[in-house]
Each structure stands twice: as structure tokens, then as C-alpha cells.
N, C-alpha and C. Protein backbone atom coordinates (compact mmCIF):
# COMPACT_ATOMS: atom_id res chain seq x y z
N UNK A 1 -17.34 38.29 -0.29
CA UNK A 1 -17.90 37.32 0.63
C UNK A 1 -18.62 36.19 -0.11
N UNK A 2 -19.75 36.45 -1.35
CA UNK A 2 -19.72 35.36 -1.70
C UNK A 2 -19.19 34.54 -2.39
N UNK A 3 -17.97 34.70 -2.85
CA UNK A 3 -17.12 33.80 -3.11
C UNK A 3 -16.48 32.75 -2.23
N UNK A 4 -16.29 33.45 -1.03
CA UNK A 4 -15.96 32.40 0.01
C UNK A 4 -17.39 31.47 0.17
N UNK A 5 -18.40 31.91 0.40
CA UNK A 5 -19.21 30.94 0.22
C UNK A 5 -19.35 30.33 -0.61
N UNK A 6 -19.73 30.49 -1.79
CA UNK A 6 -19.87 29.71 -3.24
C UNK A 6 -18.48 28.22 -2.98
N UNK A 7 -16.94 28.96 -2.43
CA UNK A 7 -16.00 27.76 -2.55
C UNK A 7 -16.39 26.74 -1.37
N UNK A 8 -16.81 27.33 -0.56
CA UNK A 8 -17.59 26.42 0.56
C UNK A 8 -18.24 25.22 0.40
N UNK A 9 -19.10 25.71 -0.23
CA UNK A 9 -20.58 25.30 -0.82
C UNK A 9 -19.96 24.13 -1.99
N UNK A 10 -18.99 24.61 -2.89
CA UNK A 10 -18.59 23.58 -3.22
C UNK A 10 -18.08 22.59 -2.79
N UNK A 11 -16.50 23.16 -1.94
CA UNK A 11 -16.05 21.47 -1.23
C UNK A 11 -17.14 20.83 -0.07
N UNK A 12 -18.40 21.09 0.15
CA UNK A 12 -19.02 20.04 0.77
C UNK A 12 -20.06 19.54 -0.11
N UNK A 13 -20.52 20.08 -0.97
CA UNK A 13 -20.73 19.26 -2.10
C UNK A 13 -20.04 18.36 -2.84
N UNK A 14 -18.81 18.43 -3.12
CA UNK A 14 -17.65 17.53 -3.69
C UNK A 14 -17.68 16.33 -2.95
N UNK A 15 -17.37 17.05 -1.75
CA UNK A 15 -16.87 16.01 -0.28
C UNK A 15 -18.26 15.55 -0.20
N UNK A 16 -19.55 15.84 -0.01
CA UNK A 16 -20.74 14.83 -0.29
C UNK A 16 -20.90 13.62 -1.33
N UNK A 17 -20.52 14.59 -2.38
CA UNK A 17 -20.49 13.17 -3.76
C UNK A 17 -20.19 12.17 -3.63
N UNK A 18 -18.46 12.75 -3.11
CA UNK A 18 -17.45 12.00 -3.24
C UNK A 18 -17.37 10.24 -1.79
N UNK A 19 -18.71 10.96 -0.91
CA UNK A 19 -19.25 10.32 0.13
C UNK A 19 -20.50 9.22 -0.34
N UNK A 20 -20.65 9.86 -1.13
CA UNK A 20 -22.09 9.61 -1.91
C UNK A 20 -21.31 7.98 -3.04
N UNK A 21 -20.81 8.19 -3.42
CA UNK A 21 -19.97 7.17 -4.64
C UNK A 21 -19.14 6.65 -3.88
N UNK A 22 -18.99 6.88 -2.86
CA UNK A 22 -17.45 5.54 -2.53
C UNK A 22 -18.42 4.61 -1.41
N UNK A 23 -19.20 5.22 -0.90
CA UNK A 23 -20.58 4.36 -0.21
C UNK A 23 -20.96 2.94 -0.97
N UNK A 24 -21.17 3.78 -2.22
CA UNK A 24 -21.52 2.36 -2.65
C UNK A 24 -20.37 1.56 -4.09
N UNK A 25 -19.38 1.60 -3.98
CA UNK A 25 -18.50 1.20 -3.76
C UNK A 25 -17.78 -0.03 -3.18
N UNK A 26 -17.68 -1.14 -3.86
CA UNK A 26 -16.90 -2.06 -2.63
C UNK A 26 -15.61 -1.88 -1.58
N UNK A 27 -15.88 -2.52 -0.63
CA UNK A 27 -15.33 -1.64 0.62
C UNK A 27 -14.08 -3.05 0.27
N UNK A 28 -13.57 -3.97 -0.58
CA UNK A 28 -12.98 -5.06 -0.41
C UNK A 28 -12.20 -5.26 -1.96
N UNK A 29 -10.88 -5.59 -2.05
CA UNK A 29 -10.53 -5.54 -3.09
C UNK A 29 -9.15 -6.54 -3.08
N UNK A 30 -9.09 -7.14 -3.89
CA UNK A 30 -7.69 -7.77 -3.77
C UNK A 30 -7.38 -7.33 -5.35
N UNK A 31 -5.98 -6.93 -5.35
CA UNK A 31 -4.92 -6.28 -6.29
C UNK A 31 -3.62 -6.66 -6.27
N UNK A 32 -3.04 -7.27 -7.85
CA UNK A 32 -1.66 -7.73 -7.60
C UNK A 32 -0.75 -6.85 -8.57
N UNK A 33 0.30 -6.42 -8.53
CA UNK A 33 0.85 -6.14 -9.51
C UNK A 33 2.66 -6.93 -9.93
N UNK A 34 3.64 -6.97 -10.80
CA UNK A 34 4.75 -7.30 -10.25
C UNK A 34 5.74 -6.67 -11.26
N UNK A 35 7.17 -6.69 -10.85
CA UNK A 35 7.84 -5.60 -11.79
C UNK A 35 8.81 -6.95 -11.67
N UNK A 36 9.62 -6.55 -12.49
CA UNK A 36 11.39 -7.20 -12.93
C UNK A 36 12.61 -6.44 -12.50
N UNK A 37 13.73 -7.22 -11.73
CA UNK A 37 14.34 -6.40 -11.16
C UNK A 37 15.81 -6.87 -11.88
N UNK A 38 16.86 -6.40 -11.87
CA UNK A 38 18.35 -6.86 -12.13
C UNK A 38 19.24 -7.68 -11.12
N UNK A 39 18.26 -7.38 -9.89
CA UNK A 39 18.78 -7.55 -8.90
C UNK A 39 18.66 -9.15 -8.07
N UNK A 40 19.30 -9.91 -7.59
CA UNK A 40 19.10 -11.43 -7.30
C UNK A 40 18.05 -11.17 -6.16
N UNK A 41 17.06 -12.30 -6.21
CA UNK A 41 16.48 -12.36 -4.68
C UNK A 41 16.69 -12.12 -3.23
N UNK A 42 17.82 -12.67 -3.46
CA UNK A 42 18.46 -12.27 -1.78
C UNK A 42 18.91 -10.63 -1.73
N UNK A 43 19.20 -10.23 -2.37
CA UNK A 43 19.17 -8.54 -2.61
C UNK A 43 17.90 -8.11 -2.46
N UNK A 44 16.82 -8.22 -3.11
CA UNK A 44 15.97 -6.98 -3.26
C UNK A 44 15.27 -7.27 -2.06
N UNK A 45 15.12 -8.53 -1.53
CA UNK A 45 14.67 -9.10 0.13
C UNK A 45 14.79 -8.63 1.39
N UNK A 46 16.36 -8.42 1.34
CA UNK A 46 17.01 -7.55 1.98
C UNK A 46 16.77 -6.36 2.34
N UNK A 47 16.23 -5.81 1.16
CA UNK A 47 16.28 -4.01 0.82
C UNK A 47 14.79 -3.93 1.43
N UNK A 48 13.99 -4.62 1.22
CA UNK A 48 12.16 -4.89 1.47
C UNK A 48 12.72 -4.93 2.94
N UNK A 49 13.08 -6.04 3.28
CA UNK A 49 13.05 -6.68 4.49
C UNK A 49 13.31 -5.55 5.90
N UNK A 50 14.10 -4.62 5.49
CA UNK A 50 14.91 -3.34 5.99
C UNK A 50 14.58 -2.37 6.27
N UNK A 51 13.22 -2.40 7.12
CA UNK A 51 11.92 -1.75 7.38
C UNK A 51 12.44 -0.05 7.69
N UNK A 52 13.48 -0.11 8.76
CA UNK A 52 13.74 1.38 9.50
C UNK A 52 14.65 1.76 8.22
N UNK A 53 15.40 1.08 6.98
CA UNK A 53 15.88 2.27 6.08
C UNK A 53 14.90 2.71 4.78
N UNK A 54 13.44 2.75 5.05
CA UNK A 54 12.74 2.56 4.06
C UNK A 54 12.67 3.71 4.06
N UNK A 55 12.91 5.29 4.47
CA UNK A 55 12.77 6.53 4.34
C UNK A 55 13.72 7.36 3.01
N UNK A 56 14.86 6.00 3.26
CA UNK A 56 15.90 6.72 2.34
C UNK A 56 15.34 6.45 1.19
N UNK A 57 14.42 5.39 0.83
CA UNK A 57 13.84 5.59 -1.11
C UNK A 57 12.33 5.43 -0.74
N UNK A 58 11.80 5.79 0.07
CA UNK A 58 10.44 5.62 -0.46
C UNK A 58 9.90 6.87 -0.46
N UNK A 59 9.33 7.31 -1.25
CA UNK A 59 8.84 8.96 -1.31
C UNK A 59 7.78 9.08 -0.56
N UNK A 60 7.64 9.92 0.04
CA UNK A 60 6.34 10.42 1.12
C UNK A 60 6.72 9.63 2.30
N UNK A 61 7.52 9.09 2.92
CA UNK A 61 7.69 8.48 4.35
C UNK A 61 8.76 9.33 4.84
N UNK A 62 8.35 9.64 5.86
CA UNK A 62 9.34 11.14 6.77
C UNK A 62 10.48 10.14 7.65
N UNK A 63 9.94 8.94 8.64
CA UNK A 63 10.75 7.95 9.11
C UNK A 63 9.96 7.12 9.48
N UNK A 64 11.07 6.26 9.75
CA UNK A 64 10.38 4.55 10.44
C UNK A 64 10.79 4.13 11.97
N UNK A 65 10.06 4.25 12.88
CA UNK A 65 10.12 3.53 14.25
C UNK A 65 9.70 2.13 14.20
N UNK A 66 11.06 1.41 14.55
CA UNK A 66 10.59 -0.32 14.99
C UNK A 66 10.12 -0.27 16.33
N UNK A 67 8.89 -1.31 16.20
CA UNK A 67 8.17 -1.78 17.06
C UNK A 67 8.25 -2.73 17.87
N UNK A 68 7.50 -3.37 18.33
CA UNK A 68 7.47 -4.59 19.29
C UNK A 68 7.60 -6.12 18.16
N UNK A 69 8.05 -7.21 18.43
CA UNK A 69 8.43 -8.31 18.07
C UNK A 69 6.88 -9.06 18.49
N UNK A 70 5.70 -9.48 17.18
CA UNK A 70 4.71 -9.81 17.53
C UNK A 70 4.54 -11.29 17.08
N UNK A 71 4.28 -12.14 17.73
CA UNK A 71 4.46 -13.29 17.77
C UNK A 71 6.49 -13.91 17.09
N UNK A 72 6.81 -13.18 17.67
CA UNK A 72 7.95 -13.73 17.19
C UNK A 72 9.05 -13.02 15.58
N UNK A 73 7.95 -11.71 14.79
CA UNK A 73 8.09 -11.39 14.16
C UNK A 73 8.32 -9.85 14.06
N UNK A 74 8.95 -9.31 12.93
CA UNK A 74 9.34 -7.97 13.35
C UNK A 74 7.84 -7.18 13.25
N UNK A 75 7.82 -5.91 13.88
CA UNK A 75 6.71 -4.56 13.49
C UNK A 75 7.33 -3.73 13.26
N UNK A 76 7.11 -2.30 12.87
CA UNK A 76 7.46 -0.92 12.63
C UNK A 76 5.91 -0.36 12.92
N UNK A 77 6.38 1.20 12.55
CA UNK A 77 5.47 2.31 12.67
C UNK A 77 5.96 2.69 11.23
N UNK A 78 5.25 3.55 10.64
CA UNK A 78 5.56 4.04 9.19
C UNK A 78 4.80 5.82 9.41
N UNK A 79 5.93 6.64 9.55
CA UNK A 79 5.43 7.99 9.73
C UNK A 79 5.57 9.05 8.47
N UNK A 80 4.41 9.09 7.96
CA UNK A 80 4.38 10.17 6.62
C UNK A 80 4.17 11.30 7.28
N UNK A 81 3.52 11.80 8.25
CA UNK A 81 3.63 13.34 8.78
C UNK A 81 2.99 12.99 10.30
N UNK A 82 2.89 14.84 10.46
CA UNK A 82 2.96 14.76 12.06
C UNK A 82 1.63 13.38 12.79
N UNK A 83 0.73 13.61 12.20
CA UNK A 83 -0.57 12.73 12.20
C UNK A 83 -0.39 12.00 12.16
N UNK A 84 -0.21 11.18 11.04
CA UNK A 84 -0.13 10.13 10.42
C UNK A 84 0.92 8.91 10.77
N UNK A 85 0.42 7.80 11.64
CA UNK A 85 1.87 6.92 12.52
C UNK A 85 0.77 5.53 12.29
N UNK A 86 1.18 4.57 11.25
CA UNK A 86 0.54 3.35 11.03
C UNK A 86 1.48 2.05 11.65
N UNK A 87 1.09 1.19 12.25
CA UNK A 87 1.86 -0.08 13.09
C UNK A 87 1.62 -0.75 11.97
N UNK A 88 2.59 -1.27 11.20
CA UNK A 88 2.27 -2.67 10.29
C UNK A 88 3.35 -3.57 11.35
N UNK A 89 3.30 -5.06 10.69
CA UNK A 89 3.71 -6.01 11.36
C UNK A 89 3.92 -7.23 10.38
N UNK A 90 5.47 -7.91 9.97
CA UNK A 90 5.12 -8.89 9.53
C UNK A 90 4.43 -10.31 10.55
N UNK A 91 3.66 -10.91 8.95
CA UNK A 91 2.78 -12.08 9.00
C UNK A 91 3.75 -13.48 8.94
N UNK A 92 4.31 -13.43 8.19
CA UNK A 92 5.26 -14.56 7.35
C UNK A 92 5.93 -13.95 6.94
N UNK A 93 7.51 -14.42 7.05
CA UNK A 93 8.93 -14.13 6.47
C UNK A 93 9.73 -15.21 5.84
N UNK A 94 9.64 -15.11 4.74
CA UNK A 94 10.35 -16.64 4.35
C UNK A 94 11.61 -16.21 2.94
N UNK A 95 12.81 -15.61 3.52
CA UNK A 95 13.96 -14.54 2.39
C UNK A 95 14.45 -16.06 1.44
N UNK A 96 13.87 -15.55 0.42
CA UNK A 96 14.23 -14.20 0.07
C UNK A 96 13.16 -15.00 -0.40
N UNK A 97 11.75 -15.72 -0.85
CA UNK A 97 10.90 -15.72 -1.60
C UNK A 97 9.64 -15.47 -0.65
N UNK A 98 9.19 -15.33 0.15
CA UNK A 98 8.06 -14.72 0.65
C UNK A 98 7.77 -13.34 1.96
N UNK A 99 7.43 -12.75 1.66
CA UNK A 99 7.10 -12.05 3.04
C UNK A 99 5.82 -11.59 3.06
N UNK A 100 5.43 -11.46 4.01
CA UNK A 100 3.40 -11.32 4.30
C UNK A 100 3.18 -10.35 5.58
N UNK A 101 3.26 -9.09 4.73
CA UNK A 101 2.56 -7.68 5.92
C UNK A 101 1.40 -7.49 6.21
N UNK A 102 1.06 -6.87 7.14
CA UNK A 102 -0.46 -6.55 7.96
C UNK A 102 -0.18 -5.31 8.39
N UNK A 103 -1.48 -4.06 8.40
CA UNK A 103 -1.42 -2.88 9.29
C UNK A 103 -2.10 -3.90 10.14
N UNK A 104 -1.57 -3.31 11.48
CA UNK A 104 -2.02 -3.85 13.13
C UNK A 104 -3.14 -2.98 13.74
N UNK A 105 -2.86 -1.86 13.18
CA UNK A 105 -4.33 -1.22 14.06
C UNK A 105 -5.69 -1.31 13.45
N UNK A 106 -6.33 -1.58 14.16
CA UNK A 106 -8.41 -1.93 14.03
C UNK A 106 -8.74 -0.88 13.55
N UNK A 107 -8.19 0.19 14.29
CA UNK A 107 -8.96 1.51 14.08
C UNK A 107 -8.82 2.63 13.22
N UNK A 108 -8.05 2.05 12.38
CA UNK A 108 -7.84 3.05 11.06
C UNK A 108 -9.18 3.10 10.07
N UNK A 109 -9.14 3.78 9.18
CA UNK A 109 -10.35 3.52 8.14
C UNK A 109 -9.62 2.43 7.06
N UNK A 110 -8.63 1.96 7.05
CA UNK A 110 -8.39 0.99 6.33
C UNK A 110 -7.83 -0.23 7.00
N UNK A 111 -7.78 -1.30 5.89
CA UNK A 111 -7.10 -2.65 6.84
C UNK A 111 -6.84 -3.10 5.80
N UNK A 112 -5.36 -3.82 6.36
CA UNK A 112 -5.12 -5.02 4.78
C UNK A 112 -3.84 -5.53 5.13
N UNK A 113 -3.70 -6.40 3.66
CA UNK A 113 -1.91 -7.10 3.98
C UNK A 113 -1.23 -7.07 2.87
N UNK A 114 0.10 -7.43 2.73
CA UNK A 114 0.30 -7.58 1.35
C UNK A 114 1.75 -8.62 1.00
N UNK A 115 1.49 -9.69 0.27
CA UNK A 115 1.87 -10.45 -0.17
C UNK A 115 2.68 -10.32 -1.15
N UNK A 116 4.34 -10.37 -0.73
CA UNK A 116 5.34 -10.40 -1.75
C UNK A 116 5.62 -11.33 -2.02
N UNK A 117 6.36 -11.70 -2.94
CA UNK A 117 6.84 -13.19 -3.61
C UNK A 117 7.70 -12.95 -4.80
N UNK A 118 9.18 -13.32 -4.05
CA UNK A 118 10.21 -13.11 -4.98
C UNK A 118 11.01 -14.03 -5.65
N UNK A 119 10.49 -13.86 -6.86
CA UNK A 119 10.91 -15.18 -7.97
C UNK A 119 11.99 -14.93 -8.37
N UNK A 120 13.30 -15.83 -8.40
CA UNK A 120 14.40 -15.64 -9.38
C UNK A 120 14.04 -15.90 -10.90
N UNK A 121 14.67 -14.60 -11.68
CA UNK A 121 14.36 -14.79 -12.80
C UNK A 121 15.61 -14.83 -14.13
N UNK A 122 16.50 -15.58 -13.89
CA UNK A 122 17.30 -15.27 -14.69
C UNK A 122 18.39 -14.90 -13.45
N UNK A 123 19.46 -13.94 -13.41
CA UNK A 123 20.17 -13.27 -12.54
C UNK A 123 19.18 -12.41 -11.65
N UNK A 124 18.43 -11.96 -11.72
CA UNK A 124 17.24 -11.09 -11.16
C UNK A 124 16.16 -11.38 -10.58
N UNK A 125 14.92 -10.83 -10.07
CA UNK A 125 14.43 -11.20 -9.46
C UNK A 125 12.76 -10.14 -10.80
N UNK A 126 11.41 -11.16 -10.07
CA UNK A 126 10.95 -10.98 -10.35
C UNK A 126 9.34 -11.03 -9.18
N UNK A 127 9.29 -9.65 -8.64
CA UNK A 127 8.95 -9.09 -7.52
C UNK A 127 7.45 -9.41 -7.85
N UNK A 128 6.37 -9.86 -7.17
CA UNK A 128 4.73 -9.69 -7.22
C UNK A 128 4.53 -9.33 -6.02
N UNK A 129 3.51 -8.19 -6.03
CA UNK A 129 2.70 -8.33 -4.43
C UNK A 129 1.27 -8.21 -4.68
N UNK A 130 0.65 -8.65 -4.18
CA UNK A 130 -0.35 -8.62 -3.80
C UNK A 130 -1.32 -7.96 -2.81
N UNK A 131 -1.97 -6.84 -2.94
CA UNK A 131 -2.70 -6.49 -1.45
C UNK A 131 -4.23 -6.76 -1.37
N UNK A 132 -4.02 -7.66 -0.27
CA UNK A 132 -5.53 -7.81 0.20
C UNK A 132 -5.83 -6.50 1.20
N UNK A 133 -7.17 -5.41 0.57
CA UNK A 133 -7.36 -4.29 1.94
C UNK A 133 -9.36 -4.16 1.40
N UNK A 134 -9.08 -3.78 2.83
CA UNK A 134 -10.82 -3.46 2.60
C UNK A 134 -10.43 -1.65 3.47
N UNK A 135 -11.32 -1.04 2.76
CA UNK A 135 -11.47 0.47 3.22
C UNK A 135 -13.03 0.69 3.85
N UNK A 136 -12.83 1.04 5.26
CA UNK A 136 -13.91 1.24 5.90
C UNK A 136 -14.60 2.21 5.60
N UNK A 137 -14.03 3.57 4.76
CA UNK A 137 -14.05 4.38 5.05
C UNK A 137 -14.77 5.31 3.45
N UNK A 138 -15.97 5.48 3.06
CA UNK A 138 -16.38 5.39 1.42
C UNK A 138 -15.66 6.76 0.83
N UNK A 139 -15.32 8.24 1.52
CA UNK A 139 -14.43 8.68 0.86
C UNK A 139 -13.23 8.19 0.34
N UNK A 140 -12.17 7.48 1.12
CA UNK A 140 -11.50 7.39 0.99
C UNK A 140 -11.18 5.58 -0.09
N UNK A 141 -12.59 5.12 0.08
CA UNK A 141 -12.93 4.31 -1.56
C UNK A 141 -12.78 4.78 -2.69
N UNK A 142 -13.66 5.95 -2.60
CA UNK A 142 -13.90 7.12 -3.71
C UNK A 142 -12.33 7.38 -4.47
N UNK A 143 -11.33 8.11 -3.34
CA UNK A 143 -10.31 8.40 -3.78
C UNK A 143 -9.20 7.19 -3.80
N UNK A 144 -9.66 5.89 -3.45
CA UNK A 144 -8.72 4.88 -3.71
C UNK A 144 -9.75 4.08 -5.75
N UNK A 145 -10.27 4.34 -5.78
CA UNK A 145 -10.98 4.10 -7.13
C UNK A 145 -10.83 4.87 -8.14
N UNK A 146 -10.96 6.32 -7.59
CA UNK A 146 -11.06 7.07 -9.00
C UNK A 146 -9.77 8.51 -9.06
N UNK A 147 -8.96 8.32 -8.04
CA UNK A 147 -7.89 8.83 -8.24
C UNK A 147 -6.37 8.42 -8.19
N UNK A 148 -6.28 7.38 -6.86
CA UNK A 148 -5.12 6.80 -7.07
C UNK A 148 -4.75 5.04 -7.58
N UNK A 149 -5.95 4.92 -7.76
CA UNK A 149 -6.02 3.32 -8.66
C UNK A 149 -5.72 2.09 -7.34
N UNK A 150 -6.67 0.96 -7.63
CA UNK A 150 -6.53 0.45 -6.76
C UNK A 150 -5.17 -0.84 -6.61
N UNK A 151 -3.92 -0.24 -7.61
CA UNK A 151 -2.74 -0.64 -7.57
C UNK A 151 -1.72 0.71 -7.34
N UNK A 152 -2.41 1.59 -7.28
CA UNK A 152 -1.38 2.67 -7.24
C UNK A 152 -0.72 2.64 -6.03
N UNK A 153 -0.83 2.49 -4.58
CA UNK A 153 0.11 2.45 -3.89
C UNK A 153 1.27 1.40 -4.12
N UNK A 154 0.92 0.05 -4.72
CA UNK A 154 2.03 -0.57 -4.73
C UNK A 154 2.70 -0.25 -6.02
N UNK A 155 2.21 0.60 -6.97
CA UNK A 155 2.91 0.90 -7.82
C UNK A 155 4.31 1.89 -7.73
N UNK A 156 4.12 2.93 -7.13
CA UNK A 156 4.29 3.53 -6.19
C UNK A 156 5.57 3.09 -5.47
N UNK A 157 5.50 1.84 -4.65
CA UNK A 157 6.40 1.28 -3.62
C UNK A 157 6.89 0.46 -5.01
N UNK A 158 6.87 -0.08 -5.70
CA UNK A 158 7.58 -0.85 -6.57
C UNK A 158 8.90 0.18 -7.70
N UNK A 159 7.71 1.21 -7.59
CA UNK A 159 8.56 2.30 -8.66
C UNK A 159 10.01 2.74 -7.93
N UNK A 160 9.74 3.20 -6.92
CA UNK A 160 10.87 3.35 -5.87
C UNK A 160 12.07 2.42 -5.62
N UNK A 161 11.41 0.78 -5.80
CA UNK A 161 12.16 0.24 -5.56
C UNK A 161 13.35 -0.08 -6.30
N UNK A 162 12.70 -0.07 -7.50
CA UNK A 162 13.65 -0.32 -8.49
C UNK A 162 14.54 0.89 -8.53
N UNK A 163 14.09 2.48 -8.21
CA UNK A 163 15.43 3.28 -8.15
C UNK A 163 16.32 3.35 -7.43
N UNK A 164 15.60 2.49 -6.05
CA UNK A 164 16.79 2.18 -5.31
C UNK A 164 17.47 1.54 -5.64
N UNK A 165 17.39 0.53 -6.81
CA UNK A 165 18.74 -0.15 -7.12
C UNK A 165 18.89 0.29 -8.53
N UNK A 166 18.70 1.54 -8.75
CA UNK A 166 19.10 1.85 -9.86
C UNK A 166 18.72 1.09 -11.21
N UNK A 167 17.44 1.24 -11.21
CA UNK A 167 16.87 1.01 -12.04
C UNK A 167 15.17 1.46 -12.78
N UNK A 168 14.68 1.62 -13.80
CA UNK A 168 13.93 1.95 -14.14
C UNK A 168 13.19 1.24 -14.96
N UNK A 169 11.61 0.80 -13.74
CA UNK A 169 11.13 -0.27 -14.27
C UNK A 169 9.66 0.36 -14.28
N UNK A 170 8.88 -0.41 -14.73
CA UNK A 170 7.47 0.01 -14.62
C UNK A 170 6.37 -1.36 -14.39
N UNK A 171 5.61 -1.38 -13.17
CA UNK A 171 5.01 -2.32 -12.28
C UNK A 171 3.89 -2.70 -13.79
N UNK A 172 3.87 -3.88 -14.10
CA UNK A 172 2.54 -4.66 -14.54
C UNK A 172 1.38 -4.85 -14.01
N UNK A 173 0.32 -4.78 -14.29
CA UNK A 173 -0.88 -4.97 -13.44
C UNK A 173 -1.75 -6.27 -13.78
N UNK A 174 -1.14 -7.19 -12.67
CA UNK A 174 -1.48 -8.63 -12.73
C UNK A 174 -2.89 -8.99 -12.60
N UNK A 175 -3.61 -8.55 -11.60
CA UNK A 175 -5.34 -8.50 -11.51
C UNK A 175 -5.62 -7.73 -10.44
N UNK A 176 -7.27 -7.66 -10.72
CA UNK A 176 -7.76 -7.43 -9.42
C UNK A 176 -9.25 -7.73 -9.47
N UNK A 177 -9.87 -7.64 -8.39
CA UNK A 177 -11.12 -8.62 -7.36
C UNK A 177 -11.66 -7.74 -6.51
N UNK A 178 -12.70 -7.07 -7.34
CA UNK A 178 -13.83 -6.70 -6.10
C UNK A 178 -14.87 -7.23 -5.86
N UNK A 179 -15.16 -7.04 -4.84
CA UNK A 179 -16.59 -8.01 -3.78
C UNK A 179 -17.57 -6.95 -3.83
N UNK A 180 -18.12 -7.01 -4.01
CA UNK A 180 -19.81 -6.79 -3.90
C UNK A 180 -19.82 -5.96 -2.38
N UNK A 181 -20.28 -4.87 -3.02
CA UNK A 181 -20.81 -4.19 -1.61
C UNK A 181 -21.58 -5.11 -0.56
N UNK A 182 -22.18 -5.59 -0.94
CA UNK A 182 -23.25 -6.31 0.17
C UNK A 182 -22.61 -7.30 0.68
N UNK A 183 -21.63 -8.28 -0.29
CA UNK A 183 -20.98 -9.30 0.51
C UNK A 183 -19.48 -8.85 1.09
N UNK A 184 -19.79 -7.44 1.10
CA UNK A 184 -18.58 -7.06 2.06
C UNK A 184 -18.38 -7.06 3.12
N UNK A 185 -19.61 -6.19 3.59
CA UNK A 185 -19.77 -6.37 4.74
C UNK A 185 -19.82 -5.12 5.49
């Protein structure tokens, strides 16, 4: 028995810390990274652009439900498990050199967008995104800081991408910009 307590006792201590440090934490971050592709602009645009086949290469997404047409532009749902159902929505679509995403719902613990921009580089393309997100939420600061890096999701979606076209690339890490707890907000 006290072992079950003792492990108790730990994960809400952990889970305190870990409450404790992402608190103070900036809740605001802008992060860019960009990879090199083989592939021409109008290709890898395409493949981005192609919201409901994003299950077949992106790891951890179970499926994709399209959404409602919001101001004129496409949405989806993005479902990683039973829980978990996020509305993004493009902002700006401009193929094959810009596209500009948003999650749509308020009420998540996170919010943000993210800014692609696809440069021809040669025969290929040369992919940047950018995400502007603020995390409401200071655990989940905690574990966007000190475990999955605050480029790791698009690293992530970039790594993938390139195996979808058969290739093996590895994302650069262009910058990043945190705000001040206090002028976060």
C-alpha cells in the first residue's frame, strides 16, 4: 500500500512542479523552422493543401473531417483520438507560395497559426513555417518548453513531409521569440 501512495504522491508533485514552471513561463512564442524539398512548389502545396489525406503521412492523426467553408475558405477537424477533435481553418491561401492556418476554437488551452511559405529553390522547393501560438495552459508550457521543443511540432509535420515524398530531410531551426510573461497577458 505504500507504494501506491509514495507513486501518488509523486505524480502530483511532478504535476505541481511541472504547474509551478510553466506558470511562469511565457504563455507566447513565435517559432520558425524550414526544410528543402526535391519536390517543385506546386507539388508539395498540393500535398499541404490536401487537408482530409493528411492521415495517410502524418503520424499520430487517426482522420480528418472537412468542415464548414469560413469566410470563403476551407476548415477541417484534425482527430488524434477519441477526445481529441481540433477545428483549424485556413487564413490565406495563395498555391503554391503561401498558406496561413488558425485553430478556430477559443476554448482549447492553446491558440495559434501557422505560416507556410513555399520558395522555389532550384527544381524544389524550399518549405518555412512559422507558428505564431500562445498556450493558455502552464502545464502544457512546461511540456511544450522542456520536452517537446518549441519547434517540435512543426518539426514533426515537416519530417513527415518529406517522407511523403520520399525523402529524408531534417527541419532547420530558423528562430524563435518569446514575450515576457507579463506582456503576455
Amino acid at each position: 500500500m505504500d507504494f501506491f501512495l509514495y507513486t501518488a504522491l509523486l505524480f502530483v508533485a511532478a504535476g505541481t512542479t511541472a504547474a509551478f514552471i510553466g506558470s511562469r513561463l511565457p504563455k507566447t512564442h513565435v517559432a520558425a523552422s524550414r526544410i528543402s524539398l526535391g519536390a517543385p512548389p506546386e507539388q508539395v502545396s498540393r500535398i499541404v493543401t490536401d487537408f482530409e489525406a493528411y492521415p495517410s503521412w502524418r503520424p499520430g492523426l487517426d482522420r480528418v473531417e472537412l468542415g464548414p467553408m469560413i469566410d470563403g475558405l476551407p476548415s477541417w477537424y484534425e482527430i488524434c483520438a477519441r477526445i481529441s477533435r481540433v477545428h483549424f481553418r485556413v487564413v490565406e491561401m495563395q498555391p503554391p507560395h503561401t498558406l496561413v492556418t488558425r485553430i478556430v476554437d477559443d476554448q482549447l488551452p492553446l491558440s495559434g497559426q501557422w505560416t507556410y511559405c513555399f520558395e522555389a529553390q532550384g527544381t524544389g522547393t524550399r518549405l518555412a513555417i512559422t507558428e505564431q501560438e500562445k498556450i493558455h495552459h502552464p502545464v502544457l508550457r512546461f511540456f511544450d518548453r522542456f520536452v517537446l521543443s518549441y519547434h517540435g511540432v512543426m518539426d514533426i509535420y515537416l519530417i513527415a513531409l518529406a517522407r511523403k515524398l520520399g525523402e529524408a530531410a531534417m527541419p532547420e531551426h530558423l528562430s524563435l521569440k518569446l514575450v515576457a510573461p507579463e506582456a503576455a497577458g
